[in-house]
N, C-alpha and C. Protein backbone atom coordinates (compact mmCIF):
# COMPACT_ATOMS: atom_id res chain seq x y z
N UNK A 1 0.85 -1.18 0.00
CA UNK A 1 0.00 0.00 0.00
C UNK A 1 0.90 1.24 0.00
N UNK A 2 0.46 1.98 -1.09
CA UNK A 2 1.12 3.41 -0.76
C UNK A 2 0.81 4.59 -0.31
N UNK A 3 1.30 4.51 1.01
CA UNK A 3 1.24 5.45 1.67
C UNK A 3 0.94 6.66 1.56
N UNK A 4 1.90 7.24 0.98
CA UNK A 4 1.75 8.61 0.35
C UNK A 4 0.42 8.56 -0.63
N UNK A 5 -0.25 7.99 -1.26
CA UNK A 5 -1.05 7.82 -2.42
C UNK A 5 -2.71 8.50 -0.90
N UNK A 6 -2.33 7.36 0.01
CA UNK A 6 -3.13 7.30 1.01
C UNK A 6 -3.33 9.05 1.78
N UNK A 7 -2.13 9.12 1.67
CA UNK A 7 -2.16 10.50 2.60
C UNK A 7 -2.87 11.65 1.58
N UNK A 8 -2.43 11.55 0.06
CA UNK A 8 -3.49 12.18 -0.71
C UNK A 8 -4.39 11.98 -0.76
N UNK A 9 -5.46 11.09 -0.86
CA UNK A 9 -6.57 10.65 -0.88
C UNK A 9 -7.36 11.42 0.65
N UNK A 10 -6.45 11.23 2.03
CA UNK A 10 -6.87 11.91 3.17
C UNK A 10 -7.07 13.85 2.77
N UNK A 11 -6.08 14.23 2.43
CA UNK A 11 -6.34 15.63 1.78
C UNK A 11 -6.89 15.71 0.85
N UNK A 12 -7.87 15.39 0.25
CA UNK A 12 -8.91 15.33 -0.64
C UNK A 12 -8.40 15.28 -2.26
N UNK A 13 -7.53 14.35 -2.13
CA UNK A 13 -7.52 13.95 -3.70
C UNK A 13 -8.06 13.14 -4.60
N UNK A 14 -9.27 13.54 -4.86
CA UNK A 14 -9.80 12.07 -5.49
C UNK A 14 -9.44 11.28 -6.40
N UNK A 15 -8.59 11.60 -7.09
CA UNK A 15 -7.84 10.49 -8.05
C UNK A 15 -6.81 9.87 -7.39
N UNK A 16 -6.18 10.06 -5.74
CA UNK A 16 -5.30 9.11 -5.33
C UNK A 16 -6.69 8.51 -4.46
N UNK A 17 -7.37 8.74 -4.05
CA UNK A 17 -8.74 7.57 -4.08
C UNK A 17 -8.85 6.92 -4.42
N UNK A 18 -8.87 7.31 -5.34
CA UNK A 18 -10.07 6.47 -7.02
C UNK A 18 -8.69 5.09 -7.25
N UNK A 19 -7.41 5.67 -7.43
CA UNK A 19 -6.70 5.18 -7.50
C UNK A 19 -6.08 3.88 -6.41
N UNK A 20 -6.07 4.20 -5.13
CA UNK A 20 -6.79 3.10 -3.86
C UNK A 20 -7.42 2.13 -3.84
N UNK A 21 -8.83 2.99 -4.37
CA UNK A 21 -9.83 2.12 -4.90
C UNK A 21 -10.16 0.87 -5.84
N UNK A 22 -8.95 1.03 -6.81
CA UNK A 22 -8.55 0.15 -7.97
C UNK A 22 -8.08 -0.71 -7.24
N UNK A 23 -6.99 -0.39 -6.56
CA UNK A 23 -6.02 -1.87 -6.14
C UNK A 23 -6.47 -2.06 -5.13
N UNK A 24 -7.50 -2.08 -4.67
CA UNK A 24 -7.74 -2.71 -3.75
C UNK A 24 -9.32 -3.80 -4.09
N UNK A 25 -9.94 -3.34 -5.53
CA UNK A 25 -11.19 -3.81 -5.92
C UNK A 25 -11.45 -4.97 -5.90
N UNK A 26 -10.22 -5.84 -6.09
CA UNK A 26 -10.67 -7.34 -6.54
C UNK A 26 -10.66 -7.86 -4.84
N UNK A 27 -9.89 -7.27 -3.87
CA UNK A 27 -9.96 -8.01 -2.73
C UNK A 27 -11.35 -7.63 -2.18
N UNK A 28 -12.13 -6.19 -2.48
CA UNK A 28 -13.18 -6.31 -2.14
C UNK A 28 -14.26 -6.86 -2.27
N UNK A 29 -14.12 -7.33 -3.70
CA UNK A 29 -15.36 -7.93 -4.37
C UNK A 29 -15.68 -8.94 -3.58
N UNK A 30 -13.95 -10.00 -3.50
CA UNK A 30 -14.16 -11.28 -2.99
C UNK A 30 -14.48 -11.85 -1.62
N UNK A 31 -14.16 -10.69 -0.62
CA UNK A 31 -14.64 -10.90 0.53
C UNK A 31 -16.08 -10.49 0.65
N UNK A 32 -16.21 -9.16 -0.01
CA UNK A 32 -17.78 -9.34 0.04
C UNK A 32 -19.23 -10.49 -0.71
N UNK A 33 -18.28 -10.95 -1.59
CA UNK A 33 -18.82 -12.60 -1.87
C UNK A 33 -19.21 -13.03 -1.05
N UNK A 34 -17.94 -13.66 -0.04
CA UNK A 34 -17.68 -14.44 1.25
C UNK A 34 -19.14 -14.29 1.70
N UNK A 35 -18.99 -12.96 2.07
CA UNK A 35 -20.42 -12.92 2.92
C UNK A 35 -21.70 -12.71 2.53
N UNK A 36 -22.03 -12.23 1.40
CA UNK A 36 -23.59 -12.53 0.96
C UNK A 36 -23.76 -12.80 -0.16
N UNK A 37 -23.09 -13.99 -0.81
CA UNK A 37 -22.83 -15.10 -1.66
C UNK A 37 -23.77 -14.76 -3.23
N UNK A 38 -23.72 -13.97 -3.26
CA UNK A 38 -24.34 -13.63 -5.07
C UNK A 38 -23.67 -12.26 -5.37
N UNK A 39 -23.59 -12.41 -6.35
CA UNK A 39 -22.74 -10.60 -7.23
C UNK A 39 -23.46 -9.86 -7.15
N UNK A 40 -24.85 -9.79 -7.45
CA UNK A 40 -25.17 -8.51 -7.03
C UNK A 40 -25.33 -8.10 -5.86
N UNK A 41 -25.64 -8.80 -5.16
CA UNK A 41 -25.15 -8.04 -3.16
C UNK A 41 -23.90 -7.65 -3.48
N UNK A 42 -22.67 -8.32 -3.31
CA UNK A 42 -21.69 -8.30 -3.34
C UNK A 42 -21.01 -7.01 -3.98
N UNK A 43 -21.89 -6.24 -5.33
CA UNK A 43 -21.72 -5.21 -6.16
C UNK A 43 -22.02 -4.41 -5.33
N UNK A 44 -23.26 -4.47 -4.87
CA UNK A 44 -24.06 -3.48 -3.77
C UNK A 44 -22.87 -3.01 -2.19
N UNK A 45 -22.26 -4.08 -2.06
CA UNK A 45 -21.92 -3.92 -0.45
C UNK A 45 -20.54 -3.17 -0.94
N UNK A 46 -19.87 -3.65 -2.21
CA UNK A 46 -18.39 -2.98 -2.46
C UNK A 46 -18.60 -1.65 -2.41
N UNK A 47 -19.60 -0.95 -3.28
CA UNK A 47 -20.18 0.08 -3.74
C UNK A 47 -20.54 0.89 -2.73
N UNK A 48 -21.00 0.34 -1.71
CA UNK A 48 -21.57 1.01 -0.39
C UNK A 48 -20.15 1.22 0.43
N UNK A 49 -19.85 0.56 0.56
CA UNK A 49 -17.86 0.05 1.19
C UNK A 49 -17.39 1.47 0.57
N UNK A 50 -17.27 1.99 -1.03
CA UNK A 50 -16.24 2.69 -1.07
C UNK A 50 -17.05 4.26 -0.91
N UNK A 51 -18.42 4.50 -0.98
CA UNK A 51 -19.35 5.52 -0.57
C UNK A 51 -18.99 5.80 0.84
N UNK A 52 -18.88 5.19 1.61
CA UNK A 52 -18.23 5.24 3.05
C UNK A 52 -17.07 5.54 3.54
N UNK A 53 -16.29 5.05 2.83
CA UNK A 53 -14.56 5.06 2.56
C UNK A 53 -14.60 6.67 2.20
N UNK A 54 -15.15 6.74 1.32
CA UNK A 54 -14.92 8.65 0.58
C UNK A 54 -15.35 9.17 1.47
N UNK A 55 -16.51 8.97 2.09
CA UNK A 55 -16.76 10.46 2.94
C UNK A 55 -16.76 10.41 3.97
N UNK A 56 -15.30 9.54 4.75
CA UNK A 56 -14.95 9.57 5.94
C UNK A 56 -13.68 9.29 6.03
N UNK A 57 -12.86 9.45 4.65
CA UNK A 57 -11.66 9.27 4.63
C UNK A 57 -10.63 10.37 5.83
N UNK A 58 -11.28 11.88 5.87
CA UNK A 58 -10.38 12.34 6.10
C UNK A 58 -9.97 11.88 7.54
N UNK A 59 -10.95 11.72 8.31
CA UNK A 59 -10.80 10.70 9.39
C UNK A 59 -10.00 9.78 9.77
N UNK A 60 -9.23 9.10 8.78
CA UNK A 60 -8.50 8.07 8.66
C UNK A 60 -6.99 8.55 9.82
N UNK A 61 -7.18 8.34 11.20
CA UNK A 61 -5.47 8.70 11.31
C UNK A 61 -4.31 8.02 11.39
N UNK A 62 -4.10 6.59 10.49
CA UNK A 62 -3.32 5.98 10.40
C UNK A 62 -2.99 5.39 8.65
N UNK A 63 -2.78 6.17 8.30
CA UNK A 63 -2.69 6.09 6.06
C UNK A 63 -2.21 4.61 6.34
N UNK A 64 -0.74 3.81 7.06
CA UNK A 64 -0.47 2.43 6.74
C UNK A 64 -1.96 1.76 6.90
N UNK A 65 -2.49 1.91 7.31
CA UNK A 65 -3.78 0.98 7.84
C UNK A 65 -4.89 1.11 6.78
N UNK A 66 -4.66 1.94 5.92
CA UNK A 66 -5.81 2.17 5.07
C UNK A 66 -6.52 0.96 4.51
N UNK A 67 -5.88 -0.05 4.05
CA UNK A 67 -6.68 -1.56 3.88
C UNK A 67 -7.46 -2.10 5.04
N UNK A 68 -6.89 -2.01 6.13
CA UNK A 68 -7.44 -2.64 6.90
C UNK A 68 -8.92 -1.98 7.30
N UNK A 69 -8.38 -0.48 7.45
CA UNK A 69 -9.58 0.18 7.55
C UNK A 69 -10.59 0.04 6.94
N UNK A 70 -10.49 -0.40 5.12
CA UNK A 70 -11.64 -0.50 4.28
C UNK A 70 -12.53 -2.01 4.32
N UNK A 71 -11.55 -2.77 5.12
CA UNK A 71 -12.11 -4.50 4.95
C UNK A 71 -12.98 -4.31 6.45
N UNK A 72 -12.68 -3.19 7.01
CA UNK A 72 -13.64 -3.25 8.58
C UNK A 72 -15.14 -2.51 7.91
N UNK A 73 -14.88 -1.44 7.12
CA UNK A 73 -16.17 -1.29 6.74
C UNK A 73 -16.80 -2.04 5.90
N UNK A 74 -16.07 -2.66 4.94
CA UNK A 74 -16.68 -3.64 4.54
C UNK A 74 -17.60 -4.86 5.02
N UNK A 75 -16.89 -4.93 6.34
CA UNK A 75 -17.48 -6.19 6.83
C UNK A 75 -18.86 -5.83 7.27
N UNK A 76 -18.60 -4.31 8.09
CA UNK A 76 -20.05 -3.74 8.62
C UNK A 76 -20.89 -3.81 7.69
N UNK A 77 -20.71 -3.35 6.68
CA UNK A 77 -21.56 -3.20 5.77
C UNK A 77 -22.33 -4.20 5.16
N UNK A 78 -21.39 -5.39 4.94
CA UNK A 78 -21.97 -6.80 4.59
C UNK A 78 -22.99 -7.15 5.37
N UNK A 79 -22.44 -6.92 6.84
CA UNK A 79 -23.76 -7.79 8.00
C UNK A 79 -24.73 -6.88 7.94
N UNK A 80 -24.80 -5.45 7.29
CA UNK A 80 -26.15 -4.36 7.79
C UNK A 80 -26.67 -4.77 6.05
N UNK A 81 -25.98 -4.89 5.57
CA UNK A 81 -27.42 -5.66 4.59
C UNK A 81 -27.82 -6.62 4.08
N UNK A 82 -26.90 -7.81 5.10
CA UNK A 82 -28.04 -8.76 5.08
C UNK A 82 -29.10 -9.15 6.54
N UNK A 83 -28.36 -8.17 7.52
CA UNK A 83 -29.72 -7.46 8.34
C UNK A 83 -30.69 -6.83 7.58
N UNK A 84 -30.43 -6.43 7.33
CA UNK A 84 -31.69 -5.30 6.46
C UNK A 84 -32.68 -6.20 5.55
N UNK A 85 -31.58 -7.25 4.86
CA UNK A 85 -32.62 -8.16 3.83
C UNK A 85 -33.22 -9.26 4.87
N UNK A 86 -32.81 -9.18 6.13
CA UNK A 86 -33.33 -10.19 7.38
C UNK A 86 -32.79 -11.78 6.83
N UNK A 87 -31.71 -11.93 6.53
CA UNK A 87 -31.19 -13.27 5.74
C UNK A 87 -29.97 -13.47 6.73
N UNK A 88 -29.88 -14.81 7.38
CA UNK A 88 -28.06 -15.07 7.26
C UNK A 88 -27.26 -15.09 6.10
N UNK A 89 -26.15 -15.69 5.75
CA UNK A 89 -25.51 -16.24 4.86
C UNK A 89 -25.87 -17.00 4.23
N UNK A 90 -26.69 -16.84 2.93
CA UNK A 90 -27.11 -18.13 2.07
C UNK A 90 -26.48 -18.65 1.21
N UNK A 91 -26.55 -19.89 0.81
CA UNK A 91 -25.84 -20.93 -0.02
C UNK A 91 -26.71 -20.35 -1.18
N UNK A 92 -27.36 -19.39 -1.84
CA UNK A 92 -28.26 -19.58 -2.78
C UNK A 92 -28.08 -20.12 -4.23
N UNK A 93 -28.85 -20.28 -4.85
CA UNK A 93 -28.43 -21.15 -6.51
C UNK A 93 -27.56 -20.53 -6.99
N UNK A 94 -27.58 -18.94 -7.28
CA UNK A 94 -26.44 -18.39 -8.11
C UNK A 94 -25.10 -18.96 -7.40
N UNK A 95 -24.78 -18.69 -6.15
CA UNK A 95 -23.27 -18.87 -5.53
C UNK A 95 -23.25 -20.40 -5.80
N UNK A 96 -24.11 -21.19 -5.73
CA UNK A 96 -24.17 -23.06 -5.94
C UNK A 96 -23.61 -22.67 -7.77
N UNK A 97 -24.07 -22.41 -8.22
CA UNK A 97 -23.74 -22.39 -9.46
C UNK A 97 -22.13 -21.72 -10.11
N UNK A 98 -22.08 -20.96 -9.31
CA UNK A 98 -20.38 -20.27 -9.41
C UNK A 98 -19.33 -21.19 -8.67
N UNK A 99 -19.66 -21.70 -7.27
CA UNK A 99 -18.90 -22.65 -7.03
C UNK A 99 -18.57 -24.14 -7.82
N UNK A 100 -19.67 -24.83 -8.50
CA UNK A 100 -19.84 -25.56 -9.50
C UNK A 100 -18.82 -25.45 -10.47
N UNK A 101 -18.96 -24.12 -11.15
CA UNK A 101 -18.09 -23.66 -12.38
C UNK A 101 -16.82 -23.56 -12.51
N UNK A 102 -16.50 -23.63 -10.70
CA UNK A 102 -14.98 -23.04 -10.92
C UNK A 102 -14.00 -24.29 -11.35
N UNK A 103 -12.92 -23.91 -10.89
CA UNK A 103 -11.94 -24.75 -11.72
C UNK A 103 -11.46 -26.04 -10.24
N UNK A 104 -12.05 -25.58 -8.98
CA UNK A 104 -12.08 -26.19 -7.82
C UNK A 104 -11.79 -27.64 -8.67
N UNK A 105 -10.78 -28.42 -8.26
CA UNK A 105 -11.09 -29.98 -8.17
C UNK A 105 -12.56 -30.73 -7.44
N UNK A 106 -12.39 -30.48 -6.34
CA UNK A 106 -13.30 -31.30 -5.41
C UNK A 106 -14.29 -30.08 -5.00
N UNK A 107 -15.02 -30.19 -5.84
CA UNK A 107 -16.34 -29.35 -5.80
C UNK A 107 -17.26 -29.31 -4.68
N UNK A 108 -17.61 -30.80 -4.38
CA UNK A 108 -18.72 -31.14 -3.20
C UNK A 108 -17.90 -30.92 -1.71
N UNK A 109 -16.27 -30.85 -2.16
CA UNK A 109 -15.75 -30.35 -0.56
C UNK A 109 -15.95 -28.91 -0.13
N UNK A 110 -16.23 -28.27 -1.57
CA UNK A 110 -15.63 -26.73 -1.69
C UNK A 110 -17.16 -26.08 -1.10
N UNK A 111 -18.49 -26.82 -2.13
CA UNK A 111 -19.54 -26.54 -1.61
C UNK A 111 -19.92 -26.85 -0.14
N UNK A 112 -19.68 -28.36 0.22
CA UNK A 112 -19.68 -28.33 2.12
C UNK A 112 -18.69 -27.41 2.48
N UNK A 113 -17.60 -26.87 2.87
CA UNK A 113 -17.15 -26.25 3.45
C UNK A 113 -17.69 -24.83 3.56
N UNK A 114 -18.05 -24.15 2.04
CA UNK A 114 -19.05 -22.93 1.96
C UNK A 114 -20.40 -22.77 3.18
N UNK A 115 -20.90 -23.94 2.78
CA UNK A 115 -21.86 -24.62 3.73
C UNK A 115 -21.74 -24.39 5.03
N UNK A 116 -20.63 -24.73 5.12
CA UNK A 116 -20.56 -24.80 6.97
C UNK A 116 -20.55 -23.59 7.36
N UNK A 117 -19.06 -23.21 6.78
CA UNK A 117 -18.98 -21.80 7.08
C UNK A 117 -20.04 -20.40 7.18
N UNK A 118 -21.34 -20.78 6.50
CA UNK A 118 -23.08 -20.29 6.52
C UNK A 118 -23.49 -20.60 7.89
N UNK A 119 -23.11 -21.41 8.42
CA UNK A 119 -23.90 -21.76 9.30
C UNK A 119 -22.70 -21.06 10.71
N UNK A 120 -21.69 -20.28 10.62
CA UNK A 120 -20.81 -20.07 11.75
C UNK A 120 -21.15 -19.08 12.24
N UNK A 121 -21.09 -18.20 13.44
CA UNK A 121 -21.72 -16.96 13.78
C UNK A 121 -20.83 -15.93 13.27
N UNK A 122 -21.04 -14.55 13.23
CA UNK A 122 -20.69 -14.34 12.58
C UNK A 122 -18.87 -13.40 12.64
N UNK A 123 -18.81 -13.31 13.99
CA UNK A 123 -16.71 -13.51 14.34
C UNK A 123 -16.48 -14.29 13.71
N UNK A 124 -16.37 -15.95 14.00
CA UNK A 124 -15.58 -17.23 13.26
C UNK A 124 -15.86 -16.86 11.97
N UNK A 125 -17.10 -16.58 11.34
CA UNK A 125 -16.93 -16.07 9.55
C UNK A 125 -15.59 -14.96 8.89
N UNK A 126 -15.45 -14.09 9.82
CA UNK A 126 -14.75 -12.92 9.69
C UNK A 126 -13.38 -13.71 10.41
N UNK A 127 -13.21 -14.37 11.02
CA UNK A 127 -11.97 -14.73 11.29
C UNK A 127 -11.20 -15.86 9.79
N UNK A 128 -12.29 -16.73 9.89
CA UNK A 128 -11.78 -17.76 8.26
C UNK A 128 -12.00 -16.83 7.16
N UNK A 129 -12.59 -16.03 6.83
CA UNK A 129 -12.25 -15.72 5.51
C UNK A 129 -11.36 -14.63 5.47
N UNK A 130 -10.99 -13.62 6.85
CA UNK A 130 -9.68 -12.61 6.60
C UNK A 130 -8.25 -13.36 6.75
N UNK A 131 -8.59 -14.50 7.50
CA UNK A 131 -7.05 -15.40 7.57
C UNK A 131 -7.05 -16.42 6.49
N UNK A 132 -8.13 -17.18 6.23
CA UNK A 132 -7.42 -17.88 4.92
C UNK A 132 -8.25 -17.38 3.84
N UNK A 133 -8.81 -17.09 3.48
CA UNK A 133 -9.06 -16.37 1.92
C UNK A 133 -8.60 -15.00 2.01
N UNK A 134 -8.47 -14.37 2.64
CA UNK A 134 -7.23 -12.71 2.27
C UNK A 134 -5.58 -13.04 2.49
N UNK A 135 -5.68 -13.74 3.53
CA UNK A 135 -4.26 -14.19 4.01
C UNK A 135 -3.90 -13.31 5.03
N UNK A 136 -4.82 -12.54 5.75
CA UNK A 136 -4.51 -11.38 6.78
C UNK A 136 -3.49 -12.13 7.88
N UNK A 137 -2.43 -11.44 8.63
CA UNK A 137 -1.98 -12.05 9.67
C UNK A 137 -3.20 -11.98 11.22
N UNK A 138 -3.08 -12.44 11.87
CA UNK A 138 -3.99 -12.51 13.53
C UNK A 138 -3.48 -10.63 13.67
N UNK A 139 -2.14 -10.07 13.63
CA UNK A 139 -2.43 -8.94 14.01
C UNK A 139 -3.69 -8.04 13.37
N UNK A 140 -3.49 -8.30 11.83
CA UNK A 140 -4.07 -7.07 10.84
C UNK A 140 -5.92 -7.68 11.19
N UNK A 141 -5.99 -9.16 11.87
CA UNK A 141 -7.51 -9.30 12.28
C UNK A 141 -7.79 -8.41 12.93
N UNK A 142 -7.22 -8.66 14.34
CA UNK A 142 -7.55 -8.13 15.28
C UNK A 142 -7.25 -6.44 15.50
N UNK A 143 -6.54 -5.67 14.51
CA UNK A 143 -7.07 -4.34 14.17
C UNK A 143 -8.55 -4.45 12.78
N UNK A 144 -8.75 -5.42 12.45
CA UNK A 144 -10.13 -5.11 11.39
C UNK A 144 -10.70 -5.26 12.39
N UNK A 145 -11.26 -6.05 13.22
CA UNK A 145 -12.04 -6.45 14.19
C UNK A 145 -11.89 -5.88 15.43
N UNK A 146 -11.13 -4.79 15.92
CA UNK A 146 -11.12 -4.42 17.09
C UNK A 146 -11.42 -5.47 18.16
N UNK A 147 -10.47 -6.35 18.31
CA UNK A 147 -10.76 -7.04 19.31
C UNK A 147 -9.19 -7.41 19.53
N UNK A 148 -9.05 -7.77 20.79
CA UNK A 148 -7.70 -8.26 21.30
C UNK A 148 -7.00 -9.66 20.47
N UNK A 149 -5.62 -9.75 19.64
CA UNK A 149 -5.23 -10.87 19.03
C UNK A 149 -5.86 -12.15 19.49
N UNK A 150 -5.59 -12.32 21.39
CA UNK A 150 -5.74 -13.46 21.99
C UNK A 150 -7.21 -13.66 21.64
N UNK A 151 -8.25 -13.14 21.40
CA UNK A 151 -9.45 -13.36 20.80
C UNK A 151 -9.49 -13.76 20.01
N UNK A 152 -9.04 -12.85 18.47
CA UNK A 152 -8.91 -13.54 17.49
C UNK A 152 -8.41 -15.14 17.04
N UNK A 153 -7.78 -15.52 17.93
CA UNK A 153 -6.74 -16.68 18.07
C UNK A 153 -8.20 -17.83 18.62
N UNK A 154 -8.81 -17.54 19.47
CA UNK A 154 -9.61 -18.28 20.29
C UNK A 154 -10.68 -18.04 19.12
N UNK A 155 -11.34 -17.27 18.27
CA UNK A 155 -12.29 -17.11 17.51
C UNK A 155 -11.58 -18.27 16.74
N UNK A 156 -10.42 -17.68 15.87
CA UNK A 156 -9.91 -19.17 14.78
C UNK A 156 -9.80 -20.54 14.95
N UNK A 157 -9.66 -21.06 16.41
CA UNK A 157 -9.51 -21.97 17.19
C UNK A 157 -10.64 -22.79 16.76
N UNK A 158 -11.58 -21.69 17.10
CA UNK A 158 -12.82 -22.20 17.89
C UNK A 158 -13.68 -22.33 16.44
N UNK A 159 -13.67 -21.83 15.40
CA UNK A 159 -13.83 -21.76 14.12
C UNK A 159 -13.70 -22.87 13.36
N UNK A 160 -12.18 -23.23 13.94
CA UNK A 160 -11.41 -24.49 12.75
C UNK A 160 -12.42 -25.75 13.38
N UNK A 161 -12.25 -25.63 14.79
CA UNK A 161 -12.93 -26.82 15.71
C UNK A 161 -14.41 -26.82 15.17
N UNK A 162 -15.31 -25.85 14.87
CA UNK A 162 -16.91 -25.59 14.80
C UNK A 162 -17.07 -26.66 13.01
N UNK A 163 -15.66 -26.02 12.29
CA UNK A 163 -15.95 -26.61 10.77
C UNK A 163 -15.79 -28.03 10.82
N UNK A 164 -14.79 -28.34 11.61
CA UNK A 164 -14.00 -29.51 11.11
C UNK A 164 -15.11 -30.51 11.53
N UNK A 165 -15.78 -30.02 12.77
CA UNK A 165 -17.45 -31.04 13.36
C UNK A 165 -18.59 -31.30 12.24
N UNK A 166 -18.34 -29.62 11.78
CA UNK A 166 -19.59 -30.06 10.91
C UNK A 166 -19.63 -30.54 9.28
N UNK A 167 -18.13 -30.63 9.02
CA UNK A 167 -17.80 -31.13 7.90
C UNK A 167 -17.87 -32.91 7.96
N UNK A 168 -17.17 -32.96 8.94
CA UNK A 168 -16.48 -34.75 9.67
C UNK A 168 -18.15 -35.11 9.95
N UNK A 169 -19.03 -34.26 10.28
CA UNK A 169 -20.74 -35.33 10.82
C UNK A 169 -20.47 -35.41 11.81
N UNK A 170 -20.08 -34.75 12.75
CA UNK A 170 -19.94 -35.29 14.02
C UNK A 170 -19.88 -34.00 15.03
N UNK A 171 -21.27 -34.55 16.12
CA UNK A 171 -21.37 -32.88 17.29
C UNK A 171 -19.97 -32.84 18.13
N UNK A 172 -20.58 -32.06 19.40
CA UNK A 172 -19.51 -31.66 20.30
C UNK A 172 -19.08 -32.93 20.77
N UNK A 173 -19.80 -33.54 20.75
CA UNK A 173 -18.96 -34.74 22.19
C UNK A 173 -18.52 -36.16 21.12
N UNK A 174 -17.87 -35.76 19.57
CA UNK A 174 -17.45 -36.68 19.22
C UNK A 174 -18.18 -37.76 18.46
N UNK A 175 -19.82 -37.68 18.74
CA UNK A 175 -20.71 -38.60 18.29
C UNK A 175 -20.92 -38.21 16.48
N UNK A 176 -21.05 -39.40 15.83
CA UNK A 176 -21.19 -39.19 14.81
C UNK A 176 -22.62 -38.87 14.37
N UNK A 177 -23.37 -37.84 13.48
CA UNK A 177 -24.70 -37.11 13.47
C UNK A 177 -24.90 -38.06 12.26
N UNK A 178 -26.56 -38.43 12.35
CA UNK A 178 -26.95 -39.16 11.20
C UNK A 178 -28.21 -38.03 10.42
């Protein structure tokens, strides 16, 4: 991230914005996928993400952080509209159909794991998809998430443990679910 690009964008430059905005587009799209699993939400929540970003940039008092800053509103933004549409995380046909298409080998793992991850509240969601689909470190979580690392750590923990049950068929105490 460049810094300086950032610190223009804070003094009202909108083409080192706009310019921000570019390299950072494809990571937005895809996390906002993550969370309300069809493109056009997903269009909607980026779109809303960088409407927010602009007119509260100057606010920003840390320019290195500027990514992180935009994946925290992002995230808000994801959960306030699919509050708003009163939906959790749905598996719906379009995202069944994009996961299908991709170039995934093992499709029916890719779709259960999607799966599960629908069904996680919604920290452990934000913890698996900023650590393994962005590749965020536990620090850069736990500044998106304002919450203490050792949390974050116990969210991922507790995350990997929640999937691996409901992938494997099997509850808390080990029993296999029919």
């Amino acid at each position: 991230m460049d810094v300086k690009l950032v610190k223009e964008a804070i003094k009202g430059n909108e083409q080192a914005f706009e310019r921000l905005i570019h390299s950072e587009s494809e990571k937005l799209y895809r996390t906002a996928f993550l969370y309300v699993r069809n493109k056009e939400d997903a269009l909607d929540v980026v779109q809303e993400t960088v409407c927010k970003a602009f007119t509260s940039i100057s606010r920003l008092k840390n320019p290195e952080y500027f990514s992180t800053w935009l994946i925290k509103i992002l995230i808000h933004t994801a959960f306030s509209i699919l509050k708003k549409q009163n939906r959790l995380v749905l598996t719906g046909d379009e995202f069944l159909d994009t996961a299908i298409v991709s170039e995934e080998q093992d499709v029916e793992g890719r779709i259960d794991l999607i799966t599960a991850m629908a069904s996680l509240n919604q920290n452990y969601q934000t913890v698996i998809i900023l650590f393994y689909f962005q590749g965020q470190s536990i620090k850069m979580i736990s500044d998106t998430m304002g919450t203490p690392e050792g949390t974050v750590k116990t969210y991922l923990h507790r995350a990997k443990l929640e999937l691996r049950m409901l992938l494997e068929g099997v509850n808390q105490y080990g029993q296999k679910m029919v």
